[in-house]
Protein backbone atom coordinates (compact mmCIF):
# COMPACT_ATOMS: atom_id res chain seq x y z
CA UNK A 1 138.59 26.80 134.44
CA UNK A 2 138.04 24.01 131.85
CA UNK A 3 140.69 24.45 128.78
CA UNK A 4 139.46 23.21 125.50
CA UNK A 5 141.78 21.97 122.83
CA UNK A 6 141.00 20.49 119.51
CA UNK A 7 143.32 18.33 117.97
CA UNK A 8 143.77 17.31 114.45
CA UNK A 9 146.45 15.10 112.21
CA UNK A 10 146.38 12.64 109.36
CA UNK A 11 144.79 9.92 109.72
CA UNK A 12 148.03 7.95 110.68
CA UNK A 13 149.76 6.58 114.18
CA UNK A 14 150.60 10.03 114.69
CA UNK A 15 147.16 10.93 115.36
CA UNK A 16 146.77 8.26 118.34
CA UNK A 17 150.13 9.54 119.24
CA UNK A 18 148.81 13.13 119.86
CA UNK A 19 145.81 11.92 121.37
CA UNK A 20 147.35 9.54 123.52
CA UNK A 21 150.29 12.05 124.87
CA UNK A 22 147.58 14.18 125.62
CA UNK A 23 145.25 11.98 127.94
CA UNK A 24 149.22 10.94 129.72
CA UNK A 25 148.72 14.86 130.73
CA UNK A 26 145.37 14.80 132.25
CA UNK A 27 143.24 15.94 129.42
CA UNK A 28 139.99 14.33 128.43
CA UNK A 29 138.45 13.32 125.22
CA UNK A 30 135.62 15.44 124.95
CA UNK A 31 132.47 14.01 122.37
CA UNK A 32 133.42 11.92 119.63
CA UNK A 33 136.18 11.72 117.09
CA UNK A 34 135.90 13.31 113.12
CA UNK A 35 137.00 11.91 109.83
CA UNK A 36 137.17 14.12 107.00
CA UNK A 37 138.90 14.04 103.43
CA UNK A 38 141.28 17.05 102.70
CA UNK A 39 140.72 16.87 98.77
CA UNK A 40 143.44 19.57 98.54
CA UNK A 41 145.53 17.10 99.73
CA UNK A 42 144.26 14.30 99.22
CA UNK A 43 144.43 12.93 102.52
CA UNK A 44 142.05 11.71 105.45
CA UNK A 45 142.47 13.74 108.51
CA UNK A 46 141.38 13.23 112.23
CA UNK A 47 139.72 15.32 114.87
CA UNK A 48 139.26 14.77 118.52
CA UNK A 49 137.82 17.88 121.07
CA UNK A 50 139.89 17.31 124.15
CA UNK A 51 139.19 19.32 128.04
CA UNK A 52 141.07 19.42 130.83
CA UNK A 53 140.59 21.15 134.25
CA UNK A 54 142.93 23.55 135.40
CA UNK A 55 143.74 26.75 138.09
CA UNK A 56 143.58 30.50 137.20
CA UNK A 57 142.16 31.97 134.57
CA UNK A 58 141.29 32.06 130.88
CA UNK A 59 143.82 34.47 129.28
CA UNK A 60 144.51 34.70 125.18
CA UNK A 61 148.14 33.95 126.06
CA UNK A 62 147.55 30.65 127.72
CA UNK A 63 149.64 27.80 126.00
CA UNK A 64 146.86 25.04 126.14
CA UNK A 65 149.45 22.24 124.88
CA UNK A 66 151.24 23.02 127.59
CA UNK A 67 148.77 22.80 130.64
């Protein structure tokens, strides 16, 4: 199965940090990054779509941050 995950943060180091712990795991970036403003609060955030390949099955209970 592929696993999907979508991950998001402010646009700080923190972001790169998720992104980058997640490609360590195996997972890979999946189309291309997104920038938005969060008016609310007042912030830029960051998107990247991330996939990975894994055994079994798709189940609702799967913890994708953990695969």
């Amino acid at each position: 199965m592929i696993a999907y995950r979508f991950l998001t943060e402010d646009d700080t180091s923190a972001f790169c940090h998720k992104v980058t712990e997640a490609l360590s795991k195996g997972w890979v970036l999946h189309g291309a990054p997104s920038y938005a403003y969060d008016a609310g609060r007042g912030v830029m955030r960051c998107g990247q779509a991330v996939t990975k390949e894994v055994d079994g099955e798709y189940s609702p209970e799967v913890k994708l941050g953990r695969l």
